[in-house]
Protein backbone atom coordinates (compact mmCIF):
# COMPACT_ATOMS: atom_id res chain seq x y z
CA UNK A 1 5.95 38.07 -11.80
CA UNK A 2 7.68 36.64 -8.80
CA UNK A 3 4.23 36.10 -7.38
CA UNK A 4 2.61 33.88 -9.99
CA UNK A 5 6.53 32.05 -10.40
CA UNK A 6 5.39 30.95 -6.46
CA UNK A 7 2.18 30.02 -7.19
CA UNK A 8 2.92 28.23 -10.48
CA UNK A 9 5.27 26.15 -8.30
CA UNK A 10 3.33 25.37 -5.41
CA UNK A 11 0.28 24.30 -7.86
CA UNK A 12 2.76 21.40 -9.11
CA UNK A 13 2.66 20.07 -5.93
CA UNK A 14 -1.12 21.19 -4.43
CA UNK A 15 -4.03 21.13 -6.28
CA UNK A 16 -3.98 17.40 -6.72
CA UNK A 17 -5.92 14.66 -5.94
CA UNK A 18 -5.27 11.61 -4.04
CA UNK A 19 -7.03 7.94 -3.30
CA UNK A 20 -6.06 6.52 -0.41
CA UNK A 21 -6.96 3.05 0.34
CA UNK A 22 -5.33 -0.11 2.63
CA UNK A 23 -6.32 -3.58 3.51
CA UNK A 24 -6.64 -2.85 7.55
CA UNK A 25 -9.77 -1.43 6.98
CA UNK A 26 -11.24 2.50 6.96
CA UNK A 27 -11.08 2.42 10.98
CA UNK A 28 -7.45 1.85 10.88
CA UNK A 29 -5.13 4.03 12.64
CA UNK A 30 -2.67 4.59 10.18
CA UNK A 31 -5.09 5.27 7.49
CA UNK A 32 -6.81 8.15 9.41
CA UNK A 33 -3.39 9.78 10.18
CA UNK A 34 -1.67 9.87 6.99
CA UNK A 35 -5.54 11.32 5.60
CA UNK A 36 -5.59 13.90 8.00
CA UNK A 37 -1.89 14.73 7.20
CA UNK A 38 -2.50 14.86 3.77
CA UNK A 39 -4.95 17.61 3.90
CA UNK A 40 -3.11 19.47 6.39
CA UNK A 41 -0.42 19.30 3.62
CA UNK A 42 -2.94 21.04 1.33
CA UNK A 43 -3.96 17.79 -0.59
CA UNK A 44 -7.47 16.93 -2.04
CA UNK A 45 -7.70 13.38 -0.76
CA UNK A 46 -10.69 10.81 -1.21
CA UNK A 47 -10.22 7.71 0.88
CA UNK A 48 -12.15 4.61 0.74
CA UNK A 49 -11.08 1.27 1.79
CA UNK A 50 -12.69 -1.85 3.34
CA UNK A 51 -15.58 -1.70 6.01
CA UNK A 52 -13.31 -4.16 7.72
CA UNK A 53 -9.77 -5.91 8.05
CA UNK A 54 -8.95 -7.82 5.35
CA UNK A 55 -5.31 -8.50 5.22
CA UNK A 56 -4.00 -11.34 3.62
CA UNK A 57 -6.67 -11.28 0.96
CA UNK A 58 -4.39 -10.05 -1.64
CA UNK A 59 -5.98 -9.70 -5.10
CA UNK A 60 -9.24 -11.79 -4.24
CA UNK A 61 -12.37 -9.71 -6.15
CA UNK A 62 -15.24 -9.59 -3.64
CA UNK A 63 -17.97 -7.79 -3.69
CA UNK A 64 -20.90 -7.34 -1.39
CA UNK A 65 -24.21 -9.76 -1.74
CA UNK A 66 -26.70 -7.50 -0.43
CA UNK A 67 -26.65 -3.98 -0.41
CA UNK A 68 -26.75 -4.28 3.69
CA UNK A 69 -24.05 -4.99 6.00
CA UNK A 70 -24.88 -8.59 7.65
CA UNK A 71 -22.89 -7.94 10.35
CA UNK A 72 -20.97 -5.16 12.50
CA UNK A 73 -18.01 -3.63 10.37
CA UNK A 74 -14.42 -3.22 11.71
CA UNK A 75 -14.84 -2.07 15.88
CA UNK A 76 -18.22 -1.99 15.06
CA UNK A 77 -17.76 1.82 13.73
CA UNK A 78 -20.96 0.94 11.54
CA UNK A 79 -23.36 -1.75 12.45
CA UNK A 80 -25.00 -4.54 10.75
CA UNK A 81 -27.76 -3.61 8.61
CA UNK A 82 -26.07 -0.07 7.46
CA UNK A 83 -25.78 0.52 4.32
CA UNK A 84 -22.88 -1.98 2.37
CA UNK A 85 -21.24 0.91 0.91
CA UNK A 86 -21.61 4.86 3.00
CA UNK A 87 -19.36 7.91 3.68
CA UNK A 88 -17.98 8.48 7.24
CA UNK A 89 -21.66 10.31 9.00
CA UNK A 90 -20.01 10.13 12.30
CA UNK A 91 -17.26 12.33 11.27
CA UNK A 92 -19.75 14.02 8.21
CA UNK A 93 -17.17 13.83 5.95
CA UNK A 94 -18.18 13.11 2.55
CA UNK A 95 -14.37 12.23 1.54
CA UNK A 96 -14.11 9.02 4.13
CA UNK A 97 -16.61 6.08 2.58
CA UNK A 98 -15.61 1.92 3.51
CA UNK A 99 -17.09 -0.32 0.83
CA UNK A 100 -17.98 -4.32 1.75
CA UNK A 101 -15.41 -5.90 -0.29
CA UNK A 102 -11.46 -6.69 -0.35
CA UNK A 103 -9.01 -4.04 -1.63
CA UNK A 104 -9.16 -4.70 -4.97
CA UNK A 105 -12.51 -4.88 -5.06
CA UNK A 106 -12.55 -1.56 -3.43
CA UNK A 107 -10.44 0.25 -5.71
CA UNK A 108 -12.77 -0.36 -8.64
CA UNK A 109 -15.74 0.54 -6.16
CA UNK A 110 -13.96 4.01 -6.43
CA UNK A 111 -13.23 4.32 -10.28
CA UNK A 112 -16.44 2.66 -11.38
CA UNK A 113 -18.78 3.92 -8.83
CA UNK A 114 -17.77 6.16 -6.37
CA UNK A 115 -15.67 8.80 -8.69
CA UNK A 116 -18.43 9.23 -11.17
CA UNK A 117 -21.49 9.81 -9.10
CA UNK A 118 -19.89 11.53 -6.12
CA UNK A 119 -17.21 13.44 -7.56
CA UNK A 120 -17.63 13.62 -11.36
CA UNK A 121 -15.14 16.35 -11.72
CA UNK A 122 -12.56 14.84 -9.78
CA UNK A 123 -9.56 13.45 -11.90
CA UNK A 124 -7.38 11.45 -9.31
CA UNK A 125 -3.14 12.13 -9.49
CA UNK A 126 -2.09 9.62 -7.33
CA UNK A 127 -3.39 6.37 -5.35
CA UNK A 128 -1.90 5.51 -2.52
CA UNK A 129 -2.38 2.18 -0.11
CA UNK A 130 -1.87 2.24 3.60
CA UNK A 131 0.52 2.83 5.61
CA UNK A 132 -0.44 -1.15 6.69
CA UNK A 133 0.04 -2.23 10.06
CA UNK A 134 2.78 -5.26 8.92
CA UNK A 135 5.46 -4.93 6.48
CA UNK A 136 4.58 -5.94 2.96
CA UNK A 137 8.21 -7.27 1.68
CA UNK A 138 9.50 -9.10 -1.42
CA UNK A 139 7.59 -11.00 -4.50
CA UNK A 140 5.60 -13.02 -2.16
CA UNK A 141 3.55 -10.72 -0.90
CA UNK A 142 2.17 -9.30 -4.18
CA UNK A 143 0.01 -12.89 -3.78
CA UNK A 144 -0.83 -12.10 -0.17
CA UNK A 145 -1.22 -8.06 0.78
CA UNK A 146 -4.42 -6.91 -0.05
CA UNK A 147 -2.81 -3.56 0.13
CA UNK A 148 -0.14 -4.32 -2.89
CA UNK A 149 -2.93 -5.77 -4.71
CA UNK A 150 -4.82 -2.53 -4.24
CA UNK A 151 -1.82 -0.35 -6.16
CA UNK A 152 -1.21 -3.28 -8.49
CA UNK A 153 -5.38 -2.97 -9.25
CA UNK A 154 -4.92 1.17 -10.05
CA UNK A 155 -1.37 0.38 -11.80
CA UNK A 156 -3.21 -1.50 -14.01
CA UNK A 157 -5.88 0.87 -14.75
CA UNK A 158 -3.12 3.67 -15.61
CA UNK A 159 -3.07 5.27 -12.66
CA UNK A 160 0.26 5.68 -10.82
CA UNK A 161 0.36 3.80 -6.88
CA UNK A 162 2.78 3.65 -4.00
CA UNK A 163 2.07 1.25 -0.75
CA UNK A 164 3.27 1.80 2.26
CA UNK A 165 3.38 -0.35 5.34
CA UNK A 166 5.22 0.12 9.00
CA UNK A 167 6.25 -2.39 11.49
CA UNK A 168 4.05 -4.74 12.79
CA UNK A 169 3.37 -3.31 15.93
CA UNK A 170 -0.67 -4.55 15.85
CA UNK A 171 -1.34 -7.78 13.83
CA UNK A 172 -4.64 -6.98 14.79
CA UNK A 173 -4.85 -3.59 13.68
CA UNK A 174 -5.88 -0.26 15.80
CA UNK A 175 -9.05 1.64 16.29
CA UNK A 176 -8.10 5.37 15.02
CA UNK A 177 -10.14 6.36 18.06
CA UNK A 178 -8.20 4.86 20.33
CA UNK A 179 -5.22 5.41 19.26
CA UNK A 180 -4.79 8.42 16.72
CA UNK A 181 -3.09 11.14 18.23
CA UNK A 182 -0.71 14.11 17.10
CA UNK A 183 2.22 12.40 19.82
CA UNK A 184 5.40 12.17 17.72
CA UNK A 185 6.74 9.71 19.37
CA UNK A 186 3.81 7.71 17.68
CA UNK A 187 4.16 5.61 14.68
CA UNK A 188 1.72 6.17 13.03
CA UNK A 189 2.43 10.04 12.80
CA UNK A 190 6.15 8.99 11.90
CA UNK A 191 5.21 6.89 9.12
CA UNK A 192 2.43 9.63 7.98
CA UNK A 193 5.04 12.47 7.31
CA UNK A 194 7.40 10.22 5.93
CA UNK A 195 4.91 8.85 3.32
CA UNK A 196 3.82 13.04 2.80
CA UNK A 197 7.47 13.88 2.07
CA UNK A 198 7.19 10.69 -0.65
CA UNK A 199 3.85 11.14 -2.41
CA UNK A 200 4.64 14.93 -2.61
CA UNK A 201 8.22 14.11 -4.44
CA UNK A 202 5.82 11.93 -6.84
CA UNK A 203 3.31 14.20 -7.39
CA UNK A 204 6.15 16.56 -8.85
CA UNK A 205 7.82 14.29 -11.17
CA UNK A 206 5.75 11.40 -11.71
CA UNK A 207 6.16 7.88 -12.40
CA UNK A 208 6.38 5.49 -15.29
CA UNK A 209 3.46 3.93 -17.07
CA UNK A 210 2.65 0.37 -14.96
CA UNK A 211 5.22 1.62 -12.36
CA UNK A 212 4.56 1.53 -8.37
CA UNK A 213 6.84 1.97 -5.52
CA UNK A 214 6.85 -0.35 -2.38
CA UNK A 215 7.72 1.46 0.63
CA UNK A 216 8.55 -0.47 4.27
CA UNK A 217 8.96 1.76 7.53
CA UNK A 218 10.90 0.28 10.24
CA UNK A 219 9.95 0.33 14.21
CA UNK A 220 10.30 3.96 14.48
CA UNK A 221 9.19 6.46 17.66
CA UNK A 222 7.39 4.34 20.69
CA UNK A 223 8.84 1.02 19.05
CA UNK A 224 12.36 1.96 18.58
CA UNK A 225 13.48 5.12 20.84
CA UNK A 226 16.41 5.48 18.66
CA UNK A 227 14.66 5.95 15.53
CA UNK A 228 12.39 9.21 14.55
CA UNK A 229 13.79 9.86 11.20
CA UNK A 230 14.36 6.46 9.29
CA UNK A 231 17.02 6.37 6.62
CA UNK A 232 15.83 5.70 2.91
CA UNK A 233 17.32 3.41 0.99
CA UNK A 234 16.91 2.44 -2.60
CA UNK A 235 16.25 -1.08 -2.63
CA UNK A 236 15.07 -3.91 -4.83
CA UNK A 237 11.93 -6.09 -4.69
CA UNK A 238 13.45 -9.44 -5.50
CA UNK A 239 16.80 -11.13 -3.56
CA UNK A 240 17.84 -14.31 -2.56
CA UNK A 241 15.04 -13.98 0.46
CA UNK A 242 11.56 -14.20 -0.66
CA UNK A 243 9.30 -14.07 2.81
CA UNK A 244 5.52 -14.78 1.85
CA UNK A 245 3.01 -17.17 3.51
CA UNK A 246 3.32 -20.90 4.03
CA UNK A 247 1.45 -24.06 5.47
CA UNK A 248 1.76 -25.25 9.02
CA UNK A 249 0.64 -28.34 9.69
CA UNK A 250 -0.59 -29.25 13.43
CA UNK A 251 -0.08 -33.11 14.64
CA UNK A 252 -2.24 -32.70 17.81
CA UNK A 253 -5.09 -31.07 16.15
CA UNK A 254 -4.62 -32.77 12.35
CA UNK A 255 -5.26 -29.37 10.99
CA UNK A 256 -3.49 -26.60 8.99
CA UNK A 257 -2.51 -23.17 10.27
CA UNK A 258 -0.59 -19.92 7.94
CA UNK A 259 2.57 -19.28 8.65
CA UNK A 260 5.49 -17.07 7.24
CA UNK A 261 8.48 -18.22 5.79
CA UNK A 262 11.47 -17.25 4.11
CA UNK A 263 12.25 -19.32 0.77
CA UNK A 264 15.64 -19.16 -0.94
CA UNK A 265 15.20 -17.85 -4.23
CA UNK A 266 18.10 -18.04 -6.87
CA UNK A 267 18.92 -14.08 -7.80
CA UNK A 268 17.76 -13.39 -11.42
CA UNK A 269 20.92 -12.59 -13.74
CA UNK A 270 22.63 -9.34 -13.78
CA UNK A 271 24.11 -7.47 -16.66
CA UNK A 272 27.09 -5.06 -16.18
CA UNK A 273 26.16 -2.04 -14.89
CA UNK A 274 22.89 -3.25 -13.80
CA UNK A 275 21.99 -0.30 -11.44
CA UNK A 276 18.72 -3.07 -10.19
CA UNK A 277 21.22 -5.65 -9.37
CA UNK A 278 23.19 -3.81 -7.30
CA UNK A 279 20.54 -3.01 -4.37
CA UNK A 280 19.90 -5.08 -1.51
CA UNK A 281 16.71 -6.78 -1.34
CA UNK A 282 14.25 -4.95 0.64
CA UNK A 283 13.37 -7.91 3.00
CA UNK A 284 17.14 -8.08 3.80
CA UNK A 285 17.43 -4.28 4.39
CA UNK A 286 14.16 -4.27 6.86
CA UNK A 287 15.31 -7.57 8.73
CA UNK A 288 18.46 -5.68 10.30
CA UNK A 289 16.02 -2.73 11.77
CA UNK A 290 18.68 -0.28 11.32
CA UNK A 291 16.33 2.43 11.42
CA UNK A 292 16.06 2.82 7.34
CA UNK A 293 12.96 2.73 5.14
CA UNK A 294 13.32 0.39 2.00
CA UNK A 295 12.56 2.12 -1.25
CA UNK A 296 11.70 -0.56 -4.38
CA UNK A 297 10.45 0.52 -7.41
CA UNK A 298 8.27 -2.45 -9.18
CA UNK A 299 6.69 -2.98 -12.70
CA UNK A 300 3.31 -4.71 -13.14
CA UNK A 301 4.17 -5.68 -16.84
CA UNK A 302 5.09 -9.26 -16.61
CA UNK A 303 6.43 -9.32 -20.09
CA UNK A 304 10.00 -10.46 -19.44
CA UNK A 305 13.05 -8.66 -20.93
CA UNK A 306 14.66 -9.77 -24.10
CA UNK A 307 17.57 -10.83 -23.04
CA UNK A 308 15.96 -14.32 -21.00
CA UNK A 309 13.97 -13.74 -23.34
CA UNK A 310 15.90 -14.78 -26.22
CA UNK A 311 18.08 -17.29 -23.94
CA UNK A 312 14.86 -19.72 -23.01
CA UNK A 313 13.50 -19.64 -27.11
CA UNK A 314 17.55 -20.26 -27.81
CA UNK A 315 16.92 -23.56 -25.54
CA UNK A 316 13.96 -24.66 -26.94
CA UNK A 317 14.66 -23.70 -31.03
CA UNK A 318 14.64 -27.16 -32.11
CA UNK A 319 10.20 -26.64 -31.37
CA UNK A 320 9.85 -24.04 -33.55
């Protein structure tokens, strides 16, 4: 009895399946740690994500034009004129494919193509995006991370998502080969059992229909000395700070350049007892780099809740 009571419990856990996806690309660093964590953890995971970096595309829908690559993929790992969609054959593993196309794009690649004809048995538990090489903070950047825009794209098709995204300590992204190690003084290892000790707390209890968590790691191991075991903390998408992309205009060159900026927002009302309200914003929390990792749980239904509900249509009754 007290054998199958152990194995009964480690099957809630085990035994499931993951997809893990990002925006940096498949020949990102942090990618190919947390997927080789994963199934040293015992996890069935299936990652595919873009041939190359496409941050900042958020939930743009692109798809390939030819079924060739017309030029080199990220670090040239696969070379123009290979196939626009392949599993890793450098590493023959059949679990690691890139796709030409932006995140979103890529996730249905993997429910409408991939899944049925490679795995047809497979029933995925869990997608998860990243860990991203930048921080992915506040409302804003659910119109700029193509990783967000990944779990927002598997949210919606019923399946439950968590992103997760680490200091930016390469804007430019990392080549895995250059830079994957088992060091744990690394960040990318840091941020890859931190995000195991997560997804496997999920995979036991679950989340709510159209329900995602937002996870940001702070400068942890070679990037902050004093930090190897970030702090979570609960925290809340939306505060007074909303950081997100913005125009920069140039007066030498008369031209426009991206920039980040922080915009006031007014906080949204707060009923008693409001156990939302009373979190700091997660973009406040990550600012101070006190060696925590903000926790936000977020909702892709965009149906607002009665209350302001019923206040605006109070405002306006005199229409109706």
């Amino acid at each position: 009895m007290i054998n199958w009571i152990f194995f009964l419990l480690i099957t809630v856990t085990f035994g499931k399946t993951i997809l893990l996806t990002n925006d940096d690309g498949w020949t990102s660093t942090d990618i190919r740690t947390l997927y080789r964590d994963l199934k040293k953890a015992g996890h069935d995971v299936i990652m595919v994500a873009p041939v190359s970096q496409r941050s900042g595309f958020a939930g743009q829908f692109v798809v390939p034009t030819s079924n060739k690559l017309e030029t080199d993929g990220e670090f040239s790992y696969v070379k123009s004129g290979a196939p626009a969609w392949d599993y890793d054959k450098q590493a023959n593993d059949t679990n690691i494919w890139y796709f030409n196309g932006t995140p979103s794009s890529v996730v249905a690649f993997a429910f409408e193509y991939l899944l049925p004809t490679k795995f047809p048995d497979t029933t995925v538990d869990l997608v998860v995006g990243g860990v991203n090489q930048g921080p992915n903070l506040s409302p804003g950047f659910y119109t700029a991370s193509g990783t967000n825009a990944a779990c927002y794209s598997s949210i919606y098709r019923g399946y439950p998502a968590i992103s997760f995204s680490g200091y930016a300590y390469q804007y430019n992204n990392s080549f895995f080969k250059d830079s994957m190690d088992t060091d744990d003084m690394n960040p990318a290892n840091i941020y890859s059992k931190l995000a195991i000790d997560l997804i496997e707390k999920v995979l036991e209890s679950g989340l709510p229909e159209l329900t995602g968590l937002n996870v940001n790691f702070p400068a942890a191991g070679h990037l902050n000395e004093n930090c190897t075991e970030p702090e979570w903390v609960k925290t809340r998408v939306l505060n007074k700070n909303i950081f997100s992309q913005n125009l920069q205009y140039d007066t030498e060159t008369n031209t426009f350049d991206v920039k980040y900026s922080t915009f006031q927002n007014i906080e949204t009302d707060c009923k008693d007892g409001d156990s939302v309200c009373g979190l700091d914003g997660e973009f406040d929390v990550y600012n101070k780099q006190n060696c925590q990792t903000t926790i936000s749980v977020f909702t892709v239904d965009n149906t607002i809740d009665s209350t302001t509900n019923d206040k605006v249509y109070s405002s306006i009754e005199d229409l109706f």
